[in-house]
C-alpha atoms as a PDB file:
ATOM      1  CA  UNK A   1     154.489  17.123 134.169  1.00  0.00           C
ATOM      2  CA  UNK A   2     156.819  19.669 132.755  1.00  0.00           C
ATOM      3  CA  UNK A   3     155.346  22.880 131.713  1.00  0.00           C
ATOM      4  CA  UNK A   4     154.982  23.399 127.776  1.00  0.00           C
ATOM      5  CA  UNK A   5     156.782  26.644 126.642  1.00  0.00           C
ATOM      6  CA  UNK A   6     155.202  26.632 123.110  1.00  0.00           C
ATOM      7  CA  UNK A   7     152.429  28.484 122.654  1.00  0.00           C
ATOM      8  CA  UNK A   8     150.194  28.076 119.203  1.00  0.00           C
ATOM      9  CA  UNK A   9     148.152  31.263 120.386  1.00  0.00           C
ATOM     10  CA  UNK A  10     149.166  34.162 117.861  1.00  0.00           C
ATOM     11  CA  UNK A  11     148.138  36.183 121.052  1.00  0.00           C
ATOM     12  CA  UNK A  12     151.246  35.861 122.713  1.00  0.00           C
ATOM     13  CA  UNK A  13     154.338  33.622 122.942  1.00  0.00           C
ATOM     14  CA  UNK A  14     156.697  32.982 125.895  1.00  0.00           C
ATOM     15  CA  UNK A  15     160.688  34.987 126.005  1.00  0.00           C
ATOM     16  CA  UNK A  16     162.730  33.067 128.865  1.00  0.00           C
ATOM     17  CA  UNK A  17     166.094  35.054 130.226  1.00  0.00           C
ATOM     18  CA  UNK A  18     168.330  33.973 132.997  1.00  0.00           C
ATOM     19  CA  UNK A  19     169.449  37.077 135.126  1.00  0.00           C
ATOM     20  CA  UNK A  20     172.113  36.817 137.871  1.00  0.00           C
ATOM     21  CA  UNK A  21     170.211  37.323 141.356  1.00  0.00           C
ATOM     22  CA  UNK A  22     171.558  41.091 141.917  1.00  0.00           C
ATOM     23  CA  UNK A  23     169.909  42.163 138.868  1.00  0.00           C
ATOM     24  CA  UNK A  24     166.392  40.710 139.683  1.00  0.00           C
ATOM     25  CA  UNK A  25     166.296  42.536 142.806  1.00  0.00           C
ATOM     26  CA  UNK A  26     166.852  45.801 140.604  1.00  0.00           C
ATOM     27  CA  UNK A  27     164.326  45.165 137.953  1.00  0.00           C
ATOM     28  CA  UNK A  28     161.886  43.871 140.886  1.00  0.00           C
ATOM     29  CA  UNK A  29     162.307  47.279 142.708  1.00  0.00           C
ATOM     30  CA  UNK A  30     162.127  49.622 139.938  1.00  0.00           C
ATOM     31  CA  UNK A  31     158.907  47.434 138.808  1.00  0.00           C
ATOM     32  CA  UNK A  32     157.198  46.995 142.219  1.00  0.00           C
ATOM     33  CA  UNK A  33     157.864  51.260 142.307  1.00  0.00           C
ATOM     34  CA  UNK A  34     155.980  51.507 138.942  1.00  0.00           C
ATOM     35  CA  UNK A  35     153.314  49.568 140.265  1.00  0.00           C
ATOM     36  CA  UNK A  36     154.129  46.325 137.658  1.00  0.00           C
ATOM     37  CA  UNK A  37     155.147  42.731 137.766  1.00  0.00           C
ATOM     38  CA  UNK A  38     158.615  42.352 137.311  1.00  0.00           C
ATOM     39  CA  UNK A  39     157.345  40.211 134.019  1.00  0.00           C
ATOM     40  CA  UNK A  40     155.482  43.542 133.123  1.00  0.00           C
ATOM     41  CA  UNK A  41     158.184  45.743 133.213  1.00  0.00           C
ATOM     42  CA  UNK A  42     160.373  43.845 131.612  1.00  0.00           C
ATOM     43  CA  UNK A  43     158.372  43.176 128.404  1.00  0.00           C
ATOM     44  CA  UNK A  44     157.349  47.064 128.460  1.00  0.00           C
ATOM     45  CA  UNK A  45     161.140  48.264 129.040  1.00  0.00           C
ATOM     46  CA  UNK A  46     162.525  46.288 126.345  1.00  0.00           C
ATOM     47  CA  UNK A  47     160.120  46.408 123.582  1.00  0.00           C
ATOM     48  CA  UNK A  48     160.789  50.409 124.332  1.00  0.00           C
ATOM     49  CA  UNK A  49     164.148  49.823 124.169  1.00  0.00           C
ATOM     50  CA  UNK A  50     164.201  47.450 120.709  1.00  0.00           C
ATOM     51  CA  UNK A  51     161.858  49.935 119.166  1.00  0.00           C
ATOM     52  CA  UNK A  52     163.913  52.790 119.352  1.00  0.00           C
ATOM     53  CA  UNK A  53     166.922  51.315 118.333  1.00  0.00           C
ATOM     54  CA  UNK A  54     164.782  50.215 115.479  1.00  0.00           C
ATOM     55  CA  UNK A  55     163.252  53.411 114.312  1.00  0.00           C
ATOM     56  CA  UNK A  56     166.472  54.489 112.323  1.00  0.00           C
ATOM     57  CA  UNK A  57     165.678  51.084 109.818  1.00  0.00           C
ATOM     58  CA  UNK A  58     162.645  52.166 108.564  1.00  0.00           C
ATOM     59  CA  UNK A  59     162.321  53.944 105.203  1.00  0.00           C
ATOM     60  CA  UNK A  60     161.329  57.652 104.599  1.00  0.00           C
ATOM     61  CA  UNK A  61     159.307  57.991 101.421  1.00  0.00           C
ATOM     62  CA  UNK A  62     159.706  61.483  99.979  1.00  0.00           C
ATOM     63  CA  UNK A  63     158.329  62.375  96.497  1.00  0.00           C
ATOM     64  CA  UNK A  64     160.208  64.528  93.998  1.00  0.00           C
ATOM     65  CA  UNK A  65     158.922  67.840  94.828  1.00  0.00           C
ATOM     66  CA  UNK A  66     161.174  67.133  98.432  1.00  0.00           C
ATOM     67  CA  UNK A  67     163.946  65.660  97.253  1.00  0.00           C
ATOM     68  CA  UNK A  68     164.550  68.544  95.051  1.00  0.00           C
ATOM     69  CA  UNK A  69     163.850  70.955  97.827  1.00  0.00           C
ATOM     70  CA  UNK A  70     166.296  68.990  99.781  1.00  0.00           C
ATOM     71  CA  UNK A  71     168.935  68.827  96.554  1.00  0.00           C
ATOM     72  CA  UNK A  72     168.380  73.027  96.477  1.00  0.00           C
ATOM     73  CA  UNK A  73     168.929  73.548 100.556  1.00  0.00           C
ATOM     74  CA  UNK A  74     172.286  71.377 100.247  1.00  0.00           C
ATOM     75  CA  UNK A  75     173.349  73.224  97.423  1.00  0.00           C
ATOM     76  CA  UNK A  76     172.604  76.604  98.596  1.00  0.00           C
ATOM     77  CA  UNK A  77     172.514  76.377 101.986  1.00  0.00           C
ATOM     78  CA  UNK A  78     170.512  79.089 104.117  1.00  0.00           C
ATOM     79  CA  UNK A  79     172.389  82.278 105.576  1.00  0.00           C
ATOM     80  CA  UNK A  80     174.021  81.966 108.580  1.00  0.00           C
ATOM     81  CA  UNK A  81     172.561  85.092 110.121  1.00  0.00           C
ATOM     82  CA  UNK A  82     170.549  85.191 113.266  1.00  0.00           C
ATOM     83  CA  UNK A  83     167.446  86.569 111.622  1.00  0.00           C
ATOM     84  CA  UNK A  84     167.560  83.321 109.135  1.00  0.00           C
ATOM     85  CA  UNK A  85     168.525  80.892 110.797  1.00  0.00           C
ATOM     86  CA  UNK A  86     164.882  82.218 113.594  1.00  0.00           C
ATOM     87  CA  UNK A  87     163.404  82.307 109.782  1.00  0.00           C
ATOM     88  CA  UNK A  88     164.434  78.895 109.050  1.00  0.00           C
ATOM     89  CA  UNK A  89     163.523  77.145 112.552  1.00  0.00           C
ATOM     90  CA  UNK A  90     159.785  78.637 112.467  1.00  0.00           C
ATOM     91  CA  UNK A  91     158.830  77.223 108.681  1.00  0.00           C
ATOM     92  CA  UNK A  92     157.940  74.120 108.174  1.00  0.00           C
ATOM     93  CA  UNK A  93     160.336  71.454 107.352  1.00  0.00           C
ATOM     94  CA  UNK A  94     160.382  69.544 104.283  1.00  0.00           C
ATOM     95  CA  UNK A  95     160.274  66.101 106.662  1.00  0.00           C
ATOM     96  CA  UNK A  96     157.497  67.424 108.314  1.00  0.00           C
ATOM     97  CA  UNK A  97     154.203  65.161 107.854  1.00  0.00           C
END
């Protein structure tokens, strides 16, 4: 009886790749050395991997009070001396949370 792929479970749902024969025997390696199934470390690695590349979409709020700080930096911009530029790395940034 063939094996159902479909799963109604909202736990977790099945992601089939084909992988040429050379490559398994990396991923196996590198898994079996982290202690994982190769399954394992491939769902961990990726979703790493997709969730980086993914931070960049999502949206920064920033309320007026910011924007207009940021507005005021670009248009005067800090000094480029050393002692402001050690000033300007120790504050707190506008971005910071």
């Amino acid at each position: 009886m063939p094996r159902n792929r479909s799963v109604s479970s909202t736990k977790e749902s099945w992601l089939s790749i084909r992988v040429e024969p050379e490559r398994k025997v990396v991923i196996e390696r590198a898994a079996k050395q982290q202690g994982k199934t190769a399954s394992a470390f491939v769902r961990e690695n990726a979703y790493q991997l997709a969730a980086g590349l993914l931070v960049d979409e999502e949206a920064i709020s920033l309320n007026r009070k910011r924007i207009a700080h940021i507005f005021e930096t670009l248009d005067h911009p800090p000094a480029t001396n050393v002692a402001a530029i050690r000033k300007l790395l120790s504050e707190r940034s506008v971005l910071d949370r």
